[in-house]
C-alpha atoms as a PDB file:
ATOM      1  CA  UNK A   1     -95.947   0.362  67.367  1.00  0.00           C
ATOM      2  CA  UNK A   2     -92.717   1.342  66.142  1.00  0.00           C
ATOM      3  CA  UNK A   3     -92.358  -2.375  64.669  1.00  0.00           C
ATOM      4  CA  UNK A   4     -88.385  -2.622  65.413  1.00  0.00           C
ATOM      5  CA  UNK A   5     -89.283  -6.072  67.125  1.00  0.00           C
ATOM      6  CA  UNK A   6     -88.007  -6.804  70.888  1.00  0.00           C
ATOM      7  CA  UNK A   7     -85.601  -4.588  72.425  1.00  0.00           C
ATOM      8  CA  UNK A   8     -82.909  -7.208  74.399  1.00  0.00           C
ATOM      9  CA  UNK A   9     -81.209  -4.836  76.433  1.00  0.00           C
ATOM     10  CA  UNK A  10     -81.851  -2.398  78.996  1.00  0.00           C
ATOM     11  CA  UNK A  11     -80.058   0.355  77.455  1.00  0.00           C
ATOM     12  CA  UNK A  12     -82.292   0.600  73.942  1.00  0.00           C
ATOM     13  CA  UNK A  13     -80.557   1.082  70.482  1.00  0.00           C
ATOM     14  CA  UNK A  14     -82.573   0.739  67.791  1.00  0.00           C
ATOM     15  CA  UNK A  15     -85.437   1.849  69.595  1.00  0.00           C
ATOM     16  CA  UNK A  16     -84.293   5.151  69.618  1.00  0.00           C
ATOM     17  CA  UNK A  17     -83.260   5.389  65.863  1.00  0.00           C
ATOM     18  CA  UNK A  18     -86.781   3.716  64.702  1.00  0.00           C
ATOM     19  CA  UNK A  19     -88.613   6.617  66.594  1.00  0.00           C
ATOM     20  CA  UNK A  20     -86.879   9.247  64.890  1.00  0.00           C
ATOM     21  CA  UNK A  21     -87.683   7.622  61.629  1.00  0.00           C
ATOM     22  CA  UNK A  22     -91.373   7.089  62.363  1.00  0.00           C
ATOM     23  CA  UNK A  23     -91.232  11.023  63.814  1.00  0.00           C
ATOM     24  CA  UNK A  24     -89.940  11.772  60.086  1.00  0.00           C
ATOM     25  CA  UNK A  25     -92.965   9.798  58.370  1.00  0.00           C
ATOM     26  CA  UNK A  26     -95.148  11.315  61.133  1.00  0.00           C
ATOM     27  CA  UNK A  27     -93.535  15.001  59.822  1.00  0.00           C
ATOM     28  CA  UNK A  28     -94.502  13.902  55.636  1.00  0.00           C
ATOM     29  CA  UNK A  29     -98.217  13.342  56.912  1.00  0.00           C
ATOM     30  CA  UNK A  30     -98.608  16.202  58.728  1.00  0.00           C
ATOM     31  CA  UNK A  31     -96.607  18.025  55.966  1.00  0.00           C
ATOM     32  CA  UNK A  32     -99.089  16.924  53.481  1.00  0.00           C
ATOM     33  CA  UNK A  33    -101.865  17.831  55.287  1.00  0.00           C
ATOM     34  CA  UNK A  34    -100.655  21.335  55.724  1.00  0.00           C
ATOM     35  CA  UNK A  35     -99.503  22.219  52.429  1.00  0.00           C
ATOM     36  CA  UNK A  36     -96.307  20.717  51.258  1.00  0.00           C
ATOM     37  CA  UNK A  37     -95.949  20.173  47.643  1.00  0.00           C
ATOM     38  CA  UNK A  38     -95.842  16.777  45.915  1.00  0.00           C
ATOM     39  CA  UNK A  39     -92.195  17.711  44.876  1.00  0.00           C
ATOM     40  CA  UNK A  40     -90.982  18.070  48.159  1.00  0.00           C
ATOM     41  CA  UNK A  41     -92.870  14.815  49.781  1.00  0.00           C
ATOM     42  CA  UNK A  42     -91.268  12.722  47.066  1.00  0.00           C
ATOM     43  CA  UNK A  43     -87.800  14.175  48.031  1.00  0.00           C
ATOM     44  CA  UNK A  44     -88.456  12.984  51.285  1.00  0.00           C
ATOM     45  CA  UNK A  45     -89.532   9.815  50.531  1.00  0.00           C
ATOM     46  CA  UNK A  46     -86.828   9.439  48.377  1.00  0.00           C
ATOM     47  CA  UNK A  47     -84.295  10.244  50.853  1.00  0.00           C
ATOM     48  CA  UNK A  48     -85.969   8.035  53.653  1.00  0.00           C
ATOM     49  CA  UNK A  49     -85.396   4.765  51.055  1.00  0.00           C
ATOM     50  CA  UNK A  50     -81.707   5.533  51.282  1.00  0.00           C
ATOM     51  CA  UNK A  51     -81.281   5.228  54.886  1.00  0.00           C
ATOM     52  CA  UNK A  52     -80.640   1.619  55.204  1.00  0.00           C
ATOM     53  CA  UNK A  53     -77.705   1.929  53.009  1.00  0.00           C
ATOM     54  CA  UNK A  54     -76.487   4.674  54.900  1.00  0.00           C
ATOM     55  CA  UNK A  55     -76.746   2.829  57.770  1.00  0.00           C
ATOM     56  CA  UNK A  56     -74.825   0.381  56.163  1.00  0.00           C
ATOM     57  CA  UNK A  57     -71.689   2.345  55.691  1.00  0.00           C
ATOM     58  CA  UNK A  58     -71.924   3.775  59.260  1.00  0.00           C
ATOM     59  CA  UNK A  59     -72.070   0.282  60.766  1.00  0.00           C
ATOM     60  CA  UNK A  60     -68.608  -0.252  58.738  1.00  0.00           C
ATOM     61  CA  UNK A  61     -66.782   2.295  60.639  1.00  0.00           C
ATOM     62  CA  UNK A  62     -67.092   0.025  63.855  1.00  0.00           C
ATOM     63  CA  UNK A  63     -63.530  -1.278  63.552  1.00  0.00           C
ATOM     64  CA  UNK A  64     -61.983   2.705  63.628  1.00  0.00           C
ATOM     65  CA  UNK A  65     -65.033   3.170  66.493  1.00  0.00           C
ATOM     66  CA  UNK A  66     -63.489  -0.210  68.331  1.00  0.00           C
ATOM     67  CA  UNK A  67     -59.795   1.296  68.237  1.00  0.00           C
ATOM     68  CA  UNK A  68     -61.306   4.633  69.140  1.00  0.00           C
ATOM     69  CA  UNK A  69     -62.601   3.099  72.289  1.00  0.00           C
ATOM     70  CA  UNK A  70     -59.413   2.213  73.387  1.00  0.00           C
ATOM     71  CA  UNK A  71     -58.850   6.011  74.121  1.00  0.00           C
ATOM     72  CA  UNK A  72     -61.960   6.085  76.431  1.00  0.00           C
ATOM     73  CA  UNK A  73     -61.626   3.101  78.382  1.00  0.00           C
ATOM     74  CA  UNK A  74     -59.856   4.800  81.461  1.00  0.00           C
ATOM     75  CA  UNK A  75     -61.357   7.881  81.700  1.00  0.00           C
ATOM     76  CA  UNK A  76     -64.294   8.921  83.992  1.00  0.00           C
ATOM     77  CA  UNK A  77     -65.922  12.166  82.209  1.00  0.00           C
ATOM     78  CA  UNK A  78     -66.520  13.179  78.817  1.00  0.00           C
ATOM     79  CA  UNK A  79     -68.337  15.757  77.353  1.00  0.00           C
ATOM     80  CA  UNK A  80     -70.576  14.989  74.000  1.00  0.00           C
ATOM     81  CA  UNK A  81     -71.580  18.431  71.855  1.00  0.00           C
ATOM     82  CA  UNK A  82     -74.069  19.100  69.120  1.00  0.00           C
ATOM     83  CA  UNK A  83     -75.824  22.076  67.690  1.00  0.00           C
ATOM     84  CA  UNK A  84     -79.742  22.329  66.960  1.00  0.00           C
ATOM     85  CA  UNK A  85     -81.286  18.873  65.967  1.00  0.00           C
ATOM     86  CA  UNK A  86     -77.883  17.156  66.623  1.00  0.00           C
ATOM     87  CA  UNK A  87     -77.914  18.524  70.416  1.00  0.00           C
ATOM     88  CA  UNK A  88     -80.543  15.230  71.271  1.00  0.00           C
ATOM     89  CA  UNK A  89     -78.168  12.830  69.401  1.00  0.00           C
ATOM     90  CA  UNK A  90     -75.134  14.409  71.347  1.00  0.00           C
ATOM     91  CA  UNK A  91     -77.531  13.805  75.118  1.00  0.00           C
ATOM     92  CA  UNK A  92     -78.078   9.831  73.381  1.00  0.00           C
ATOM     93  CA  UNK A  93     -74.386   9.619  72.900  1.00  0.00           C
ATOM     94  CA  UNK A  94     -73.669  10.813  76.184  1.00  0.00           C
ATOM     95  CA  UNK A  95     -76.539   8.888  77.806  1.00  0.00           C
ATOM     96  CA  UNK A  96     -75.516   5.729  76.563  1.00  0.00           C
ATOM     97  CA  UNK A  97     -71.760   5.871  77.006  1.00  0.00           C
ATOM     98  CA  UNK A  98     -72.922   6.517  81.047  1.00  0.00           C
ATOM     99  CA  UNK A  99     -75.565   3.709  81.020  1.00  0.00           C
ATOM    100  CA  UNK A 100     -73.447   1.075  79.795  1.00  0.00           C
ATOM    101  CA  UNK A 101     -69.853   1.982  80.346  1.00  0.00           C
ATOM    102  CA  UNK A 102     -70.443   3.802  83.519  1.00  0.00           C
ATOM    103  CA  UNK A 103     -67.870   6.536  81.995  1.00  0.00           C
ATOM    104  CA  UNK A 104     -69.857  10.100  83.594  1.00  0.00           C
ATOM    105  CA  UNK A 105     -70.986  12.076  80.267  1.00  0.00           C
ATOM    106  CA  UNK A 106     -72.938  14.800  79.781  1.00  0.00           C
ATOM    107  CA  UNK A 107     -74.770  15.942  76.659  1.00  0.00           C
ATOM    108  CA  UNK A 108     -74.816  20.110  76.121  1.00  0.00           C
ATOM    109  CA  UNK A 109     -76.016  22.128  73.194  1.00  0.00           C
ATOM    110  CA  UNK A 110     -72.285  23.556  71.931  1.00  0.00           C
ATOM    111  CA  UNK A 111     -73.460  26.867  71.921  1.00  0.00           C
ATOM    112  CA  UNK A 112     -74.125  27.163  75.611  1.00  0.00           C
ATOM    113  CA  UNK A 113     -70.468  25.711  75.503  1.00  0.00           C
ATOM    114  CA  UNK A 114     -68.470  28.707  77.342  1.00  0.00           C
ATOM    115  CA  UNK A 115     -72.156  29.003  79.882  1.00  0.00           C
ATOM    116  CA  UNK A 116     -70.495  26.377  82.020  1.00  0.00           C
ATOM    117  CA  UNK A 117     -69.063  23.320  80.437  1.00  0.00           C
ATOM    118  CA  UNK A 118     -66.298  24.862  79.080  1.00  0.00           C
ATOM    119  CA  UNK A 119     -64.909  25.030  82.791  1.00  0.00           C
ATOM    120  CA  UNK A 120     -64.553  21.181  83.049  1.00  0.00           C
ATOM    121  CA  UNK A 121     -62.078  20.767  79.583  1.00  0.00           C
ATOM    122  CA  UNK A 122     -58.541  20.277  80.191  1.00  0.00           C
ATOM    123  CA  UNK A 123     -56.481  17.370  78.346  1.00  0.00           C
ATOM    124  CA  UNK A 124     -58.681  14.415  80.452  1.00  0.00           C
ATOM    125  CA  UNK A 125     -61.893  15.290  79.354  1.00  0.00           C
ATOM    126  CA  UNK A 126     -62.620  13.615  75.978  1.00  0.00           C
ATOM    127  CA  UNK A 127     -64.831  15.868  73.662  1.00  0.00           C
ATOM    128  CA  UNK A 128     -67.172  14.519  71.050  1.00  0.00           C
ATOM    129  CA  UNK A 129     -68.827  16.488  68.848  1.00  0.00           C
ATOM    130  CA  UNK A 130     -71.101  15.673  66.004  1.00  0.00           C
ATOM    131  CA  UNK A 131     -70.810  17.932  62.998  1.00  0.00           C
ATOM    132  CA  UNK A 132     -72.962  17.644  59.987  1.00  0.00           C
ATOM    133  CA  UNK A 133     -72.390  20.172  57.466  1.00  0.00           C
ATOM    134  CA  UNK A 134     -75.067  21.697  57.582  1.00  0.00           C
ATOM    135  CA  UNK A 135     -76.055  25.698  58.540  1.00  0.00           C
ATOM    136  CA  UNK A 136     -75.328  25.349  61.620  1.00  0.00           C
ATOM    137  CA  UNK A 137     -71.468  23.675  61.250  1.00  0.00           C
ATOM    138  CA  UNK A 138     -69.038  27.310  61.488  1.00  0.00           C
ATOM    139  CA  UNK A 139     -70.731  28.216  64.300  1.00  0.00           C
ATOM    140  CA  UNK A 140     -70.030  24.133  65.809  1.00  0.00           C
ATOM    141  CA  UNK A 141     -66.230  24.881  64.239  1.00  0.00           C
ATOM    142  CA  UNK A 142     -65.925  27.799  66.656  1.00  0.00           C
ATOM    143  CA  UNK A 143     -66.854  26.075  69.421  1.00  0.00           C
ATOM    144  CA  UNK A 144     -64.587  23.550  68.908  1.00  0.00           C
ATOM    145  CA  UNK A 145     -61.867  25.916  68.306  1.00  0.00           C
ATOM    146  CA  UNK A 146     -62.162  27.099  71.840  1.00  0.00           C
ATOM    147  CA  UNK A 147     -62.248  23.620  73.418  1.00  0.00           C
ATOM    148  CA  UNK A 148     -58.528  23.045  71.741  1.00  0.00           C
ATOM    149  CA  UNK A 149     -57.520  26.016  73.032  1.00  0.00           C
ATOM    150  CA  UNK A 150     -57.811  24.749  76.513  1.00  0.00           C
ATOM    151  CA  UNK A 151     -56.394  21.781  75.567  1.00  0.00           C
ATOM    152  CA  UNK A 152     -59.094  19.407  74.763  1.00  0.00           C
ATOM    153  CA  UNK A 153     -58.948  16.312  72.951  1.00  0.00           C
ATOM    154  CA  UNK A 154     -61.419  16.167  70.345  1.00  0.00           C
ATOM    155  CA  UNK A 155     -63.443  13.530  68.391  1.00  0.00           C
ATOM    156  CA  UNK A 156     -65.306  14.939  65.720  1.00  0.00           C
ATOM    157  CA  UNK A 157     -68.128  12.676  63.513  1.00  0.00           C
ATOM    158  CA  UNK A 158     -68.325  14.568  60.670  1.00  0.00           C
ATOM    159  CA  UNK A 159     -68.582  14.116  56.841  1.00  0.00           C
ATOM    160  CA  UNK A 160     -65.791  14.683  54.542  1.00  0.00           C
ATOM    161  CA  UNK A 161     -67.132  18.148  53.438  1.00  0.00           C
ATOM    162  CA  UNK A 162     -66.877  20.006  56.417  1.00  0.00           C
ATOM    163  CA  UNK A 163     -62.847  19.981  56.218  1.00  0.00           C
ATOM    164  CA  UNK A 164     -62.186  18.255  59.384  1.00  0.00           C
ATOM    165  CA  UNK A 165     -58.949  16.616  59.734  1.00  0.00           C
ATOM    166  CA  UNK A 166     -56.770  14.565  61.925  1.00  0.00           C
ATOM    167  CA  UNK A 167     -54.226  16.311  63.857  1.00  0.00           C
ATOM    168  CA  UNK A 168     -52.536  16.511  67.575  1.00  0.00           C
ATOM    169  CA  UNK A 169     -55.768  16.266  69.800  1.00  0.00           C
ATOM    170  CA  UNK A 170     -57.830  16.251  66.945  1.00  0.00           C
ATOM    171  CA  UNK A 171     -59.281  12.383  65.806  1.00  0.00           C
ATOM    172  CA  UNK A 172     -61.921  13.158  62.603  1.00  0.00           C
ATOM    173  CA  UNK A 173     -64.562   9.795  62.098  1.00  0.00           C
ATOM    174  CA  UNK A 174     -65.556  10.583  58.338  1.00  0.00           C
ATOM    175  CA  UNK A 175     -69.959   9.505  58.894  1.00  0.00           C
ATOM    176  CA  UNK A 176     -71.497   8.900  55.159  1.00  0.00           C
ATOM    177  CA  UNK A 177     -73.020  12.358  53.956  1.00  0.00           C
ATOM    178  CA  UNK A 178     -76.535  12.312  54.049  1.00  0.00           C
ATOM    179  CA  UNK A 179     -79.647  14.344  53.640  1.00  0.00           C
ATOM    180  CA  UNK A 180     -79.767  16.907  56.807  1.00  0.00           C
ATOM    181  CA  UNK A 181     -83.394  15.415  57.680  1.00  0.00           C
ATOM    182  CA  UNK A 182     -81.641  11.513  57.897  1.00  0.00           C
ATOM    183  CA  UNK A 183     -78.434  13.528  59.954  1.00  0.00           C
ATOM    184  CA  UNK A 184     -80.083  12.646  63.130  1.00  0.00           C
ATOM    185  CA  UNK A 185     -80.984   9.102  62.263  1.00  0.00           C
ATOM    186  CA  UNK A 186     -77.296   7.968  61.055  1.00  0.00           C
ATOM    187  CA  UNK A 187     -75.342  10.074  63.467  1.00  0.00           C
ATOM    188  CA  UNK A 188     -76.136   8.484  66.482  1.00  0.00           C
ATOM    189  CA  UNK A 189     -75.384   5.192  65.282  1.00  0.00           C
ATOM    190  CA  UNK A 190     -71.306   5.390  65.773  1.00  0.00           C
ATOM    191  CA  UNK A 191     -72.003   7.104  69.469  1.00  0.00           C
ATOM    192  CA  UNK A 192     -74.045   4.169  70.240  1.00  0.00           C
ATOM    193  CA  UNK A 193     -71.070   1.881  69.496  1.00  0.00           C
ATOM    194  CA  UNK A 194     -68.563   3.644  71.037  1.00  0.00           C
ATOM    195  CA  UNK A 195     -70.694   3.495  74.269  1.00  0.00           C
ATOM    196  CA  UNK A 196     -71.016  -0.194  73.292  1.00  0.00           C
ATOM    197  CA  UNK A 197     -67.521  -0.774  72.900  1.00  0.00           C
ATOM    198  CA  UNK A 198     -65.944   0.934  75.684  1.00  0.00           C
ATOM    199  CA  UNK A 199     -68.107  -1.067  77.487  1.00  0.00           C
ATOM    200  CA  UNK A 200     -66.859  -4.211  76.253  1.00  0.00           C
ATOM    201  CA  UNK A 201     -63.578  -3.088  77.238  1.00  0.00           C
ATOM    202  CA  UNK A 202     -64.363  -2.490  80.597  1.00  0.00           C
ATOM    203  CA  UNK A 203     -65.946  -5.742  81.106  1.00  0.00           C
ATOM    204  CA  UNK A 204     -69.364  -4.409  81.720  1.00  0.00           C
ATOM    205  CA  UNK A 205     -72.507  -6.254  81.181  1.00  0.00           C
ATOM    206  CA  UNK A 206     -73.863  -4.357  78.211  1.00  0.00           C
ATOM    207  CA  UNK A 207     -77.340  -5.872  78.426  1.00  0.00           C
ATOM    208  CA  UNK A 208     -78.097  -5.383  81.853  1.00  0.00           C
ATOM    209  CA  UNK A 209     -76.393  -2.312  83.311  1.00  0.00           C
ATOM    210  CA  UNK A 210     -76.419  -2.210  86.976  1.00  0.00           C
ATOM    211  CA  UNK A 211     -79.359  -0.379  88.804  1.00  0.00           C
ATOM    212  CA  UNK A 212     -80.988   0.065  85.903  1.00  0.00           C
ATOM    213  CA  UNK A 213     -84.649  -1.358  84.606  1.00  0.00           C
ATOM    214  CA  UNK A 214     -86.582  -1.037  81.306  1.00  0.00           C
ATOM    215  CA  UNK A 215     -89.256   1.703  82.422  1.00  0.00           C
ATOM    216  CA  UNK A 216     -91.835  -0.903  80.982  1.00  0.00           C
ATOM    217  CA  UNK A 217     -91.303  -3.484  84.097  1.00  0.00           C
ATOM    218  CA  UNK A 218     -91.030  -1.269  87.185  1.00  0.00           C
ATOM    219  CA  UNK A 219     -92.927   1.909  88.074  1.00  0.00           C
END
């Protein structure tokens, strides 16, 4: 129904990021139905045409993604952090990187950060957060702030805008700025291939994961 064609491996990709653009289209119909002005469909629209391109450039980061791998391949726990609609993409990052890499990760909602996670950071626990600027981003900043104070290397996807930069336990992946509703959409693209690519480096079979089945061929 979705019409992204066959899914090859276990651990599903595309799936994922075709459902949350169906979910927007689903969102414009309802939206339609229930008031939303012409002006603010077409802006939609308009902004849903752009997404291939933007997925486009995000697919070209995968050599500073493949290099950023490098960093992941020996540890066993990292912790993946987003704020309102970018908490789910933060849970796909983490889900993935465990599915496929067999690296433990957890997803959590950064604002529950110092509610128990928080606990777990010291300098072997890689952080990733994704960071949109969006309303919610000096809150994210904050949260962030406290993770380097207890020594916690961080890896932030963020666009240029929201003044990230590289320093000492501090990597910065510049994502393409896009419309907040598309934020979801793009974002989880580079977790997805760092999950793929730490894989690869630890000689995992990225297709078949072990123990695991598509929910479609086993009850």
């Amino acid at each position: 129904m979705i019409q992204a064609r066959v899914e090859v491996g276990v651990a599903s990709t595309k799936a994922f990021t075709a459902q949350l653009t169906d979910l927007l289209l689903l969102t414009i119909l309802l939206g339609r139905r229930h008031g939303m002005s012409e002006t603010h469909e077409a802006e939609l629209v308009k902004v849903l045409h752009g997404l291939e391109a933007a997925l486009k450039d995000t697919l070209a980061l995968e050599p500073k993604i493949r290099l950023l791998a490098e960093r992941f391949s020996e540890k066993h726990h990292a912790l993946f952090l987003g704020r309102g609609p970018m908490f789910p993409v933060a849970m796909e990052g983490a889900l993935k990187l465990k599915e496929v890499s067999y690296v433990h990760a957890e997803g959590y909602p950064a604002g529950e950060l110092k509610h128990g996670p928080l606990a777990l950071v010291d300098d072997d626990m890689p952080v990733v957060a994704v960071a949109p600027n969006d309303e919610l981003l000096e809150k994210l900043r904050s949260n962030l702030q406290e993770v380097r104070a207890r020594g916690g290397e961080l890896f932030v996807f963020a666009d240029e805008a929201c003044g990230f930069r590289d320093e000492p336990g501090v990597t910065v992946i510049a994502v393409p700025d896009v419309h907040k509703v598309l934020a979801p959409i793009v974002y989880v693209v580079p977790l997805q291939l760092l999950a793929y690519h730490v894989a690869v480096l630890k000689g995992t079979d990225v297709d078949q994961p072990r123990n695991l089945a598509k929910s479609v061929t086993v009850e």
